[in-house]
PDB file of N, CA and C in Angstrom:
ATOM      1  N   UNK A   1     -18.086  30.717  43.636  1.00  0.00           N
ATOM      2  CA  UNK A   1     -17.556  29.950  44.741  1.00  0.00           C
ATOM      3  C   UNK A   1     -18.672  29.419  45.644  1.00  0.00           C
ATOM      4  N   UNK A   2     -19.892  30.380  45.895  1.00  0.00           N
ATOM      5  CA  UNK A   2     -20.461  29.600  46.931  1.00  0.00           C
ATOM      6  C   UNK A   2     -21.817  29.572  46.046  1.00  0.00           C
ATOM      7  N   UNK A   3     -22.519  29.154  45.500  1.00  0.00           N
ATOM      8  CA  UNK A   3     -23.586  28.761  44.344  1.00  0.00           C
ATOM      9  C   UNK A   3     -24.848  28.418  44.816  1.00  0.00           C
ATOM     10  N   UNK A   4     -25.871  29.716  44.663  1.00  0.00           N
ATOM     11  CA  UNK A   4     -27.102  29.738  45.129  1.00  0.00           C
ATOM     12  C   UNK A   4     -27.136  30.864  46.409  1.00  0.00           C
ATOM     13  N   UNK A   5     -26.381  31.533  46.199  1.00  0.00           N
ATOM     14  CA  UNK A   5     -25.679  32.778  47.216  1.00  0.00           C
ATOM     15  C   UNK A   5     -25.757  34.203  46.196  1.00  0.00           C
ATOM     16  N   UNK A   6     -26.524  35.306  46.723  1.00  0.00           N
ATOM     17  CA  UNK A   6     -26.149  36.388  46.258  1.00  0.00           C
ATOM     18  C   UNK A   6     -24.509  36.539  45.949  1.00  0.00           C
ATOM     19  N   UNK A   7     -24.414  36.505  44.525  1.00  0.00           N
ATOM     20  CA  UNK A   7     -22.699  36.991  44.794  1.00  0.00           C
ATOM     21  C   UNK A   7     -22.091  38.389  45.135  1.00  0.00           C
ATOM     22  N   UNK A   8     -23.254  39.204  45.252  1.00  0.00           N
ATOM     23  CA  UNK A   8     -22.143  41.036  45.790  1.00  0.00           C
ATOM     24  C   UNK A   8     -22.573  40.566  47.108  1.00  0.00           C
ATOM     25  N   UNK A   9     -23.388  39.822  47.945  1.00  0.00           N
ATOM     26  CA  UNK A   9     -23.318  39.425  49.170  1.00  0.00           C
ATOM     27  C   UNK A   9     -21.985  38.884  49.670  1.00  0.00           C
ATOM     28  N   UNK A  10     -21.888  37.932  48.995  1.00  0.00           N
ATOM     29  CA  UNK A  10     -20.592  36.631  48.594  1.00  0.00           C
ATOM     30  C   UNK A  10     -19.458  37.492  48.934  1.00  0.00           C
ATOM     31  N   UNK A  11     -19.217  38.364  47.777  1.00  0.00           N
ATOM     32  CA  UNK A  11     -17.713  39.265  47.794  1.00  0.00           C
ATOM     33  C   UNK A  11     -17.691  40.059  48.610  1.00  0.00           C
ATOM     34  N   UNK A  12     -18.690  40.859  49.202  1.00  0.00           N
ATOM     35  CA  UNK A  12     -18.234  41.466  50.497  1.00  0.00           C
ATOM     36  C   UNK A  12     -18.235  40.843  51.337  1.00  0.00           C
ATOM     37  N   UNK A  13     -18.635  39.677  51.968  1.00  0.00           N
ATOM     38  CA  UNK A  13     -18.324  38.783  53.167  1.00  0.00           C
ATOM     39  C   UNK A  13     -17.038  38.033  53.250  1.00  0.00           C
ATOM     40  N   UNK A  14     -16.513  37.952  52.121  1.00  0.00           N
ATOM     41  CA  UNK A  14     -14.707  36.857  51.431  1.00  0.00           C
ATOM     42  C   UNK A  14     -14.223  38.370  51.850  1.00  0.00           C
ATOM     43  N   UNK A  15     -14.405  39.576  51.426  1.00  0.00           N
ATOM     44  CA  UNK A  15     -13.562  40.925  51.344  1.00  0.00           C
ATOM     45  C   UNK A  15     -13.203  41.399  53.130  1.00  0.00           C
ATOM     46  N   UNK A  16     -14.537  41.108  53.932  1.00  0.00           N
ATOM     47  CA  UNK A  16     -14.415  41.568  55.479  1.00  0.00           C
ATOM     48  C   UNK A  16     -13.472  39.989  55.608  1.00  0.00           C
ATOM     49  N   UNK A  17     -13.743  38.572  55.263  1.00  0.00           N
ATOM     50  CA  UNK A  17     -12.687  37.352  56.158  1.00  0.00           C
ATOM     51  C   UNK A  17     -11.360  38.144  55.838  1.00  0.00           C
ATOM     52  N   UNK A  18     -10.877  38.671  54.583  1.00  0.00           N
ATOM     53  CA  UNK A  18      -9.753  38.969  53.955  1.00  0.00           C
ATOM     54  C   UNK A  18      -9.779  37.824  53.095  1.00  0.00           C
ATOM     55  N   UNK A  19     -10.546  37.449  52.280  1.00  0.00           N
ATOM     56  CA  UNK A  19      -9.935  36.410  51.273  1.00  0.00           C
ATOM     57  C   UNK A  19     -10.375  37.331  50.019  1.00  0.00           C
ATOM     58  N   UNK A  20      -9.329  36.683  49.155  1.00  0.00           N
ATOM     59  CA  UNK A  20      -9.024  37.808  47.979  1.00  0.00           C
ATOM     60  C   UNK A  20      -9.225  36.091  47.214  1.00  0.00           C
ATOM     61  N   UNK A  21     -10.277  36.265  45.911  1.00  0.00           N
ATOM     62  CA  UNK A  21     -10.347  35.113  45.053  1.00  0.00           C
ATOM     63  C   UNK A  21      -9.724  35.614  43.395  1.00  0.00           C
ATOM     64  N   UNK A  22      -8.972  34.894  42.644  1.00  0.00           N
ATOM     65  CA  UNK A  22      -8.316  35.473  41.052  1.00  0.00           C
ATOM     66  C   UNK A  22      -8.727  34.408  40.317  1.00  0.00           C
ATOM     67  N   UNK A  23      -9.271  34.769  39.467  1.00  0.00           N
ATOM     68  CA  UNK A  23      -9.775  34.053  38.400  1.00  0.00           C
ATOM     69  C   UNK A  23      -8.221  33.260  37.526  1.00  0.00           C
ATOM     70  N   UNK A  24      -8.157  32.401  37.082  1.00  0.00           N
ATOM     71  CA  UNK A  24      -6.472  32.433  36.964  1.00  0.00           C
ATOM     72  C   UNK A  24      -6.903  31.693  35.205  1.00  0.00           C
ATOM     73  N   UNK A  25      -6.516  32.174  33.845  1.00  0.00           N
ATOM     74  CA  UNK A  25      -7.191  31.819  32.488  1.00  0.00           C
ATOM     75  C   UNK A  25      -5.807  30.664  32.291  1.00  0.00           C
ATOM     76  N   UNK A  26      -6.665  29.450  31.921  1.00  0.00           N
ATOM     77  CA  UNK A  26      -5.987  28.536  31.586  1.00  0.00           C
ATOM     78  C   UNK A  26      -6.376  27.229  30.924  1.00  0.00           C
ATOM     79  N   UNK A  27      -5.655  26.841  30.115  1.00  0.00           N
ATOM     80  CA  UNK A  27      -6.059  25.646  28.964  1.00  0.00           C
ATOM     81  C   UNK A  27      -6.120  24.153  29.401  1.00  0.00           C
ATOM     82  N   UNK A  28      -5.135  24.220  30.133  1.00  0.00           N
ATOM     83  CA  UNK A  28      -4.457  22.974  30.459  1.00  0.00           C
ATOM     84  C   UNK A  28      -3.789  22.755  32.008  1.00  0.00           C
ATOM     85  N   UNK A  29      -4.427  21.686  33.317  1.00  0.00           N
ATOM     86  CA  UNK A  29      -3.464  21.383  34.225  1.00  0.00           C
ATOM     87  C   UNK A  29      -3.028  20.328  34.069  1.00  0.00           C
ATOM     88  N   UNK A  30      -1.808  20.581  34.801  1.00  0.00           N
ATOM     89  CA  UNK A  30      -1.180  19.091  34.540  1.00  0.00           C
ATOM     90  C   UNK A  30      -0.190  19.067  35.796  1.00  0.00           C
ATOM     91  N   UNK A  31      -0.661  17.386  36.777  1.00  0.00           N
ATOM     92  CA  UNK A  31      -0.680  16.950  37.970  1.00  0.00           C
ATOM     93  C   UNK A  31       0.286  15.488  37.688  1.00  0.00           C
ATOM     94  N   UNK A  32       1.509  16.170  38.257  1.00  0.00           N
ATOM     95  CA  UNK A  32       2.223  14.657  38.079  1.00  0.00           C
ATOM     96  C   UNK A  32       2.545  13.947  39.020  1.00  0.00           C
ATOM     97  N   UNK A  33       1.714  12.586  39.320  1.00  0.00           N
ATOM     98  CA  UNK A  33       2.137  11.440  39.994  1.00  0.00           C
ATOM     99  C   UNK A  33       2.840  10.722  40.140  1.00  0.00           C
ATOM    100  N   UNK A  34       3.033   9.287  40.884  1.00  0.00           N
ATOM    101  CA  UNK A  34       3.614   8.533  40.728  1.00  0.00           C
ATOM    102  C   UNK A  34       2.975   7.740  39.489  1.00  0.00           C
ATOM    103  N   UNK A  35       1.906   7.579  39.401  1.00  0.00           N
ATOM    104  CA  UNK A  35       1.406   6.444  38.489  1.00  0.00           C
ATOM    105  C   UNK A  35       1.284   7.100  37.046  1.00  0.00           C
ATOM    106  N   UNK A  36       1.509   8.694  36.506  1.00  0.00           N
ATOM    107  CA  UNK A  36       1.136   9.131  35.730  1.00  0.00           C
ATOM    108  C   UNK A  36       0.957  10.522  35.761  1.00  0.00           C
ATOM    109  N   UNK A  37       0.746  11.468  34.795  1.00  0.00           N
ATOM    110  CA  UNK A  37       0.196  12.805  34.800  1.00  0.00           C
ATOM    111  C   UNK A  37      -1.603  12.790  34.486  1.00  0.00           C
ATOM    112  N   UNK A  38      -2.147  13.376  35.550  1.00  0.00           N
ATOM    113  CA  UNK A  38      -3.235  13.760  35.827  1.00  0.00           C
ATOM    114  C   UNK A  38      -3.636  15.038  34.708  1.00  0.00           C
ATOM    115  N   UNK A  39      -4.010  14.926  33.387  1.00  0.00           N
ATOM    116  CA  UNK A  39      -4.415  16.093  32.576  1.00  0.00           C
ATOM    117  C   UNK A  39      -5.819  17.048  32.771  1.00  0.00           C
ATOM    118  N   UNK A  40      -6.139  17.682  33.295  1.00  0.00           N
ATOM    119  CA  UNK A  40      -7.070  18.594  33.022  1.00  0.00           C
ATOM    120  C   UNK A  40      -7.223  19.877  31.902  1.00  0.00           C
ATOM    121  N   UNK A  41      -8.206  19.558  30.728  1.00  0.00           N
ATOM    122  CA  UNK A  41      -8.143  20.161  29.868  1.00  0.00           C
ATOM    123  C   UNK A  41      -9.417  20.940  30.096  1.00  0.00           C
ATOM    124  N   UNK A  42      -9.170  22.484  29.618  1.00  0.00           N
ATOM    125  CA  UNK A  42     -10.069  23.740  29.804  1.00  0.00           C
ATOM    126  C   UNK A  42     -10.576  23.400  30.948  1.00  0.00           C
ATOM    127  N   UNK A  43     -10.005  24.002  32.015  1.00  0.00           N
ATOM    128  CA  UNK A  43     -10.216  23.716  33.859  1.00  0.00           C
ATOM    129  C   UNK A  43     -10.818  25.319  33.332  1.00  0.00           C
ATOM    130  N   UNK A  44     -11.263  25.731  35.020  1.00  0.00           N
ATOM    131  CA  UNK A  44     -11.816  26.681  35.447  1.00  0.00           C
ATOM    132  C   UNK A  44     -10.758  26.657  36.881  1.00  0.00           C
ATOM    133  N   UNK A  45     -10.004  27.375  36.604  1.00  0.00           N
ATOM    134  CA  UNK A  45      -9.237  27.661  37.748  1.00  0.00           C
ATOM    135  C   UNK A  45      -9.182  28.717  38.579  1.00  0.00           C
ATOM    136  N   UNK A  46      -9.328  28.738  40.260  1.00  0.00           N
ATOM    137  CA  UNK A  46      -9.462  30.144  41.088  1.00  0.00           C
ATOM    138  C   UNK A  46      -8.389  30.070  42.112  1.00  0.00           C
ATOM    139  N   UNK A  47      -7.794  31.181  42.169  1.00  0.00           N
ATOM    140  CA  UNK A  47      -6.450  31.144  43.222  1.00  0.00           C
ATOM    141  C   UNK A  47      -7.302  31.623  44.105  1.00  0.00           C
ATOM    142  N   UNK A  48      -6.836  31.558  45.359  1.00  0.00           N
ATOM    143  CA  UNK A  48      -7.309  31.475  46.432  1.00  0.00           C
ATOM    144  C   UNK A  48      -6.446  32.191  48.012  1.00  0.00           C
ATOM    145  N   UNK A  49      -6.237  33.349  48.177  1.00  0.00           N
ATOM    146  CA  UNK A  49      -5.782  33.892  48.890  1.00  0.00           C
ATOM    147  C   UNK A  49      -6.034  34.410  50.364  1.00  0.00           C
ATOM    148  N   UNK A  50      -6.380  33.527  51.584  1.00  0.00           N
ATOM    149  CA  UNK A  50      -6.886  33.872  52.860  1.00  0.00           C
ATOM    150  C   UNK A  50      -5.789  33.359  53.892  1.00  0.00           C
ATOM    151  N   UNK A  51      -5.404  33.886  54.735  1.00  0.00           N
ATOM    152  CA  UNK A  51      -5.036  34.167  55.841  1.00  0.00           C
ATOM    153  C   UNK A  51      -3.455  33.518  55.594  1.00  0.00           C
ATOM    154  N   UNK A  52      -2.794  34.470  54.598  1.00  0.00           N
ATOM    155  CA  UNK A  52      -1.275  33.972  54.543  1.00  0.00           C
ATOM    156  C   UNK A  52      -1.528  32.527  53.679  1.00  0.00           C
ATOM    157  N   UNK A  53      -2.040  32.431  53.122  1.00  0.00           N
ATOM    158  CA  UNK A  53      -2.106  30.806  52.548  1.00  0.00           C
ATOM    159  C   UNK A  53      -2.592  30.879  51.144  1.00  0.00           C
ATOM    160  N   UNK A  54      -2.347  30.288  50.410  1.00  0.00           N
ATOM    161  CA  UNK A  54      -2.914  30.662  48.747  1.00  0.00           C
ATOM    162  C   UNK A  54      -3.009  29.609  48.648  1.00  0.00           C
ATOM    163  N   UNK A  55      -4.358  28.991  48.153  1.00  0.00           N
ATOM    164  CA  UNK A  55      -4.722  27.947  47.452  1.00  0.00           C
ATOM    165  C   UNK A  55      -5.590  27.811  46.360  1.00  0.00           C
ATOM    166  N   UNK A  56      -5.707  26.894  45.496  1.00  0.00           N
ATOM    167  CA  UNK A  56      -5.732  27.069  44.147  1.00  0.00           C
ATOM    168  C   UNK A  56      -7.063  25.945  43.578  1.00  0.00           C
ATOM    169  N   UNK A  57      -8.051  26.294  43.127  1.00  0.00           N
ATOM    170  CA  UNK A  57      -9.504  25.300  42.750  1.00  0.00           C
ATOM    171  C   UNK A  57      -9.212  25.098  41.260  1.00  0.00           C
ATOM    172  N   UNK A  58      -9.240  23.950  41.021  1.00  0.00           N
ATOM    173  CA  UNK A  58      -9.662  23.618  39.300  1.00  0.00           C
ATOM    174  C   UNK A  58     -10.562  22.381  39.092  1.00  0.00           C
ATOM    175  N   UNK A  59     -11.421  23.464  38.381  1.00  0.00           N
ATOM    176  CA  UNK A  59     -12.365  22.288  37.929  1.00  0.00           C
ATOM    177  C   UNK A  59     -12.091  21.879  36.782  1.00  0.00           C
ATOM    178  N   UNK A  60     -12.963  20.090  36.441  1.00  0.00           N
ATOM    179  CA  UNK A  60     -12.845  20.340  34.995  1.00  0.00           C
ATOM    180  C   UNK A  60     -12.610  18.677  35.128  1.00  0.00           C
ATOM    181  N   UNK A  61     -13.006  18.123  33.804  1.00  0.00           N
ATOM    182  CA  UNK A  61     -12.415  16.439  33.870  1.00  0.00           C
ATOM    183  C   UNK A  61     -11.116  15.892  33.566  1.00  0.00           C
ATOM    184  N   UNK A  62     -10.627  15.129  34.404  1.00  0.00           N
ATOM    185  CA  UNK A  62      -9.057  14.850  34.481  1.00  0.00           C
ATOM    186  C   UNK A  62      -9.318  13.917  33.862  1.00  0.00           C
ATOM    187  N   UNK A  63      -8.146  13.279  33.163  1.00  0.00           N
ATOM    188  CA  UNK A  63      -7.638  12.069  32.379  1.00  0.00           C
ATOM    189  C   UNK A  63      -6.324  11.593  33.214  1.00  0.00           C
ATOM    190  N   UNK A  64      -5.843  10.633  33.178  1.00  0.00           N
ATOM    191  CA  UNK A  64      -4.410   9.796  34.140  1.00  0.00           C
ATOM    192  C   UNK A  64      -4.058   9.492  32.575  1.00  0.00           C
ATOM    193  N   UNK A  65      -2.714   9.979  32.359  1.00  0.00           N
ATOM    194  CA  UNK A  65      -2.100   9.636  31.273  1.00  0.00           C
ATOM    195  C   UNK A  65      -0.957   8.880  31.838  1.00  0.00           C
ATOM    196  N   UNK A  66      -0.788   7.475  31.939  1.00  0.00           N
ATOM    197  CA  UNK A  66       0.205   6.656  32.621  1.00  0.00           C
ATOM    198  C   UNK A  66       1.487   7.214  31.865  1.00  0.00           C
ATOM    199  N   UNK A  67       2.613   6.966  32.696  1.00  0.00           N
ATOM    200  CA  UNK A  67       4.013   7.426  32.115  1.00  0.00           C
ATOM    201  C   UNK A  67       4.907   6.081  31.953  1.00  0.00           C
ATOM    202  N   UNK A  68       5.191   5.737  31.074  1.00  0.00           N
ATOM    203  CA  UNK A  68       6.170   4.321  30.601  1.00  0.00           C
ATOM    204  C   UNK A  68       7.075   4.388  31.467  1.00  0.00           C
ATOM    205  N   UNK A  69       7.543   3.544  32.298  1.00  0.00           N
ATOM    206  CA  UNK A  69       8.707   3.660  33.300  1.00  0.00           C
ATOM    207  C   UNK A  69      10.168   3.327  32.095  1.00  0.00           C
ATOM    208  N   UNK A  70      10.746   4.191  31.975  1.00  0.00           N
ATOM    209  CA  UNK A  70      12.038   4.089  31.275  1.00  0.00           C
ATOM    210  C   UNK A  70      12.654   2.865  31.446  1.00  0.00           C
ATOM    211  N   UNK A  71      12.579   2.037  32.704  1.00  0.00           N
ATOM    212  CA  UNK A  71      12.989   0.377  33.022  1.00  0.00           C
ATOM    213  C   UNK A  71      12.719  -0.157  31.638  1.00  0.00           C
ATOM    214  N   UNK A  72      10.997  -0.017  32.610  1.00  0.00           N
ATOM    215  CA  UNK A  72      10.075  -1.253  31.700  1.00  0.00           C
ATOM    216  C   UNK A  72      10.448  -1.028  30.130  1.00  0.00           C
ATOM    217  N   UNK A  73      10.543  -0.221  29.619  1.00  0.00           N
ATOM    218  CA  UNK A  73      10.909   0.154  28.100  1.00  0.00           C
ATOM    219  C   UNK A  73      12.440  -0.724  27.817  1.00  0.00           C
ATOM    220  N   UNK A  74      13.431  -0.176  28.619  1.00  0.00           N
ATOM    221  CA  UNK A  74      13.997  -0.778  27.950  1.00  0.00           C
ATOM    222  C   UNK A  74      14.545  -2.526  28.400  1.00  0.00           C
ATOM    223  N   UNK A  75      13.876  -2.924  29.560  1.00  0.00           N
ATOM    224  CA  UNK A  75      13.490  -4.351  29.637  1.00  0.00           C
ATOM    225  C   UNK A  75      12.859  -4.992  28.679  1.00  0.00           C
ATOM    226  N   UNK A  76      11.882  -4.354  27.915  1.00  0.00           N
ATOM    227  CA  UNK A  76      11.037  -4.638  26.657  1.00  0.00           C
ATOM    228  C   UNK A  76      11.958  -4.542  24.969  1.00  0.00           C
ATOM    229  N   UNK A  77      12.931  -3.646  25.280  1.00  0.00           N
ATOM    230  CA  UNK A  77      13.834  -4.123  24.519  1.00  0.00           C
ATOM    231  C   UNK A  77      14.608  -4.868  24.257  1.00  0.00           C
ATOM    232  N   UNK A  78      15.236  -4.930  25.695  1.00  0.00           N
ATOM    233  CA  UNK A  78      15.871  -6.225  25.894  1.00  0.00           C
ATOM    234  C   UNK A  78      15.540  -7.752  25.495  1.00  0.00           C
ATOM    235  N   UNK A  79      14.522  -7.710  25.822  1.00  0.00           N
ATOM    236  CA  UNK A  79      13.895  -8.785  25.818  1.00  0.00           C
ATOM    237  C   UNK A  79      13.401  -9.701  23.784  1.00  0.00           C
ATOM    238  N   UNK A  80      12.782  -8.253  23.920  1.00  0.00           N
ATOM    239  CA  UNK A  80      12.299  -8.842  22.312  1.00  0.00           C
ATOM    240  C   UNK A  80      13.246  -8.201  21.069  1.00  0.00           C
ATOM    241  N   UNK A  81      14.223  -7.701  21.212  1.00  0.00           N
ATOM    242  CA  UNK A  81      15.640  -6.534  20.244  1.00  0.00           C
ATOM    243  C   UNK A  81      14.231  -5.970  19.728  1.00  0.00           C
ATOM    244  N   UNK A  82      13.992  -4.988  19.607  1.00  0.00           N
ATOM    245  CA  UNK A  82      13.111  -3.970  18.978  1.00  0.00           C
ATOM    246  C   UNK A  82      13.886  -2.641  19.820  1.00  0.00           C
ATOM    247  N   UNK A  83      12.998  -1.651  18.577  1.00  0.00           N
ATOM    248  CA  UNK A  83      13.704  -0.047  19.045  1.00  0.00           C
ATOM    249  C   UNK A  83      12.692   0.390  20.254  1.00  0.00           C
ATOM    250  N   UNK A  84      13.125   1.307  20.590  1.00  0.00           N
ATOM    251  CA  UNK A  84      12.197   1.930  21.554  1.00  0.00           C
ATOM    252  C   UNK A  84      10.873   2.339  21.615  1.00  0.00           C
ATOM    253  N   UNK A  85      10.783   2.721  20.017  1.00  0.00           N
ATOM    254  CA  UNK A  85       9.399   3.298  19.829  1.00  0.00           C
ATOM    255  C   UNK A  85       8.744   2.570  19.626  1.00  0.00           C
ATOM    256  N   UNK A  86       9.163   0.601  19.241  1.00  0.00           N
ATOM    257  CA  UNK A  86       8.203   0.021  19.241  1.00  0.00           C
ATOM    258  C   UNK A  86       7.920  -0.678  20.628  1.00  0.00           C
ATOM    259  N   UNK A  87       8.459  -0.650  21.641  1.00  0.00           N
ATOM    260  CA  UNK A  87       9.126  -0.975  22.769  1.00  0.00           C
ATOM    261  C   UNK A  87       7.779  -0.338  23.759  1.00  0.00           C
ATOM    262  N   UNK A  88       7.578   1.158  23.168  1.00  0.00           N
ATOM    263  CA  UNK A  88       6.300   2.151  24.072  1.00  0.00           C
ATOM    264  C   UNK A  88       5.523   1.984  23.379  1.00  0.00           C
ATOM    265  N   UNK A  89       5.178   1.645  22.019  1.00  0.00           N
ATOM    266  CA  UNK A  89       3.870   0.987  21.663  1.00  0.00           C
ATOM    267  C   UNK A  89       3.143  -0.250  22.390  1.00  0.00           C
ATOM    268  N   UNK A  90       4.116  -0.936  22.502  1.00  0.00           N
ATOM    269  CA  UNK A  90       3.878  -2.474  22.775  1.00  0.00           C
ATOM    270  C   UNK A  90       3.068  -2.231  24.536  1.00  0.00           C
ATOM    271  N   UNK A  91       4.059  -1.189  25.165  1.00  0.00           N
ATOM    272  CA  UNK A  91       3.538  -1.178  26.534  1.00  0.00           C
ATOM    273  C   UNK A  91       2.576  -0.882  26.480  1.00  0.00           C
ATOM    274  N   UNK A  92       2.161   0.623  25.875  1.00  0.00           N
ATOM    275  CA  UNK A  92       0.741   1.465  25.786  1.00  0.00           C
ATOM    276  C   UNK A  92      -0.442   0.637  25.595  1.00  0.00           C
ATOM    277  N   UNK A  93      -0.335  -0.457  24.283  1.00  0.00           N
ATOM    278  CA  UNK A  93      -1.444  -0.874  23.853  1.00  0.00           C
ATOM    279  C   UNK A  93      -1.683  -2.105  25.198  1.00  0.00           C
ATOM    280  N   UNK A  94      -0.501  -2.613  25.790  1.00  0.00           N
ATOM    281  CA  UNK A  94      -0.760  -3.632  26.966  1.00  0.00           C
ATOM    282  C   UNK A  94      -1.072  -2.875  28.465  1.00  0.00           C
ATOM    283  N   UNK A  95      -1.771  -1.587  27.966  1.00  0.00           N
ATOM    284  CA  UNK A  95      -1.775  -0.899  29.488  1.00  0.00           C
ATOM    285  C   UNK A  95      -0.888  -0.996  30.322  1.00  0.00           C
ATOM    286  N   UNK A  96       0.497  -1.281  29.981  1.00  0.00           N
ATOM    287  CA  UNK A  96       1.483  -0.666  31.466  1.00  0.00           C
ATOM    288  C   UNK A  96       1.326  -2.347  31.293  1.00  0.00           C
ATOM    289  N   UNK A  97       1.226  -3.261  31.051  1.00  0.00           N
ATOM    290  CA  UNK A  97       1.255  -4.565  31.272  1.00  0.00           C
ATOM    291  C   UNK A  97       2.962  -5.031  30.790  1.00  0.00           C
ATOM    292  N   UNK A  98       4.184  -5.385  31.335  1.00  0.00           N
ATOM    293  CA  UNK A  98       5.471  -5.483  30.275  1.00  0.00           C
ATOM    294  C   UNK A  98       4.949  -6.720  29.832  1.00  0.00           C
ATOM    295  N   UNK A  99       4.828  -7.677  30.979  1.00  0.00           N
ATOM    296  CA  UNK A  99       4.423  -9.147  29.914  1.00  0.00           C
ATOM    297  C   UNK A  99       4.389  -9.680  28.357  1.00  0.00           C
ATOM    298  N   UNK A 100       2.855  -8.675  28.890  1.00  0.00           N
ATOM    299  CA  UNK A 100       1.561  -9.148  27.568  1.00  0.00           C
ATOM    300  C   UNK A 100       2.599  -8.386  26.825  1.00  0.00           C
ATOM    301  N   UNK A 101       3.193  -6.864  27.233  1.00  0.00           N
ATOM    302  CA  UNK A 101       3.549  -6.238  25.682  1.00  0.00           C
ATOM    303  C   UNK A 101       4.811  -7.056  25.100  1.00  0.00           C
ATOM    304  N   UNK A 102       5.623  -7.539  25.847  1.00  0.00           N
ATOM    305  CA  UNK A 102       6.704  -8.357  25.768  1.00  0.00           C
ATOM    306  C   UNK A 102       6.016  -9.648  24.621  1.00  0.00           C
ATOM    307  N   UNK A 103       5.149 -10.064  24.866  1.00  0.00           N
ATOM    308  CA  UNK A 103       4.600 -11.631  24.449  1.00  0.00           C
ATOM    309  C   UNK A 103       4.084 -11.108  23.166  1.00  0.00           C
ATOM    310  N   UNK A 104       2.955  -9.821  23.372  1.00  0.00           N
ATOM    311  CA  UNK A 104       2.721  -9.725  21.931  1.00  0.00           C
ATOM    312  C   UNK A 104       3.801  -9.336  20.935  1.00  0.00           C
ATOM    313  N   UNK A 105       5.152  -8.138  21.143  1.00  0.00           N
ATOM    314  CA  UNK A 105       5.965  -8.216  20.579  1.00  0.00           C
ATOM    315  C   UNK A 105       6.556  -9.751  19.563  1.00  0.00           C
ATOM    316  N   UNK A 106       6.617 -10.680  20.668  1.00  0.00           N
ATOM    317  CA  UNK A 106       7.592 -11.547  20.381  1.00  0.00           C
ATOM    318  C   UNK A 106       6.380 -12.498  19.667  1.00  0.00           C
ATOM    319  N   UNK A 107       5.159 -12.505  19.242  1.00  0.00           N
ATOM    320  CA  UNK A 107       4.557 -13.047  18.085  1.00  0.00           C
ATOM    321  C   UNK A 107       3.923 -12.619  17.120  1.00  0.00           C
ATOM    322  N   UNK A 108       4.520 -11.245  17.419  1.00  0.00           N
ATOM    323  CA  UNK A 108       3.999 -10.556  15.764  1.00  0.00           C
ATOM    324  C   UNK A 108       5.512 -11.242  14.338  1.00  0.00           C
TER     325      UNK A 108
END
């Protein structure tokens, strides 16, 4: 937690504030937005327990995995008669674009 710090210094000074730190073992976070789920794969996660309050550290590199708005999908069906699954292809590869995925649909 605090890096470049004796750590049995460290833990008895968190132990006199009262903060209690837990190592917490985990593969995968996952942070859902409006625009998408936020993935963090093999985080380093620490719960965090001081003064009535628990809060929670993860490190680690996130990815934004956009989420197809169920609309736009099936506006994209609408539009060009295709099934659904080609419907979330079309969006994915147009980044969330309905347009373009709409336009490329309709000239393949």
């Amino acid at each position: 937690m605090f890096q470049g710090m004796n750590p049995k210094l460290v833990k008895q000074a968190m132990k006199k504030m009262g903060v209690k730190e837990t190592q917490i073992e985990a593969s995968e976070v996952i942070i859902k937005t409006p625009e998408g789920e936020l993935v963090i794969r093999n985080p380093q996660v620490s719960k965090v327990d001081m003064m009535g309050q628990t809060t929670f550290q993860v490190v680690g590199e996130a990815e934004l995995i956009a989420e197809n708005n169920e609309e736009d999908i099936k506006t994209i069906m609408e539009q060009t008669d295709c099934s659904e699954e080609k419907a979330k292809e079309a969006l994915e590869k147009a980044e969330g674009d309905i347009a373009k995925a709409i336009m490329d649909l309709q000239e393949a």
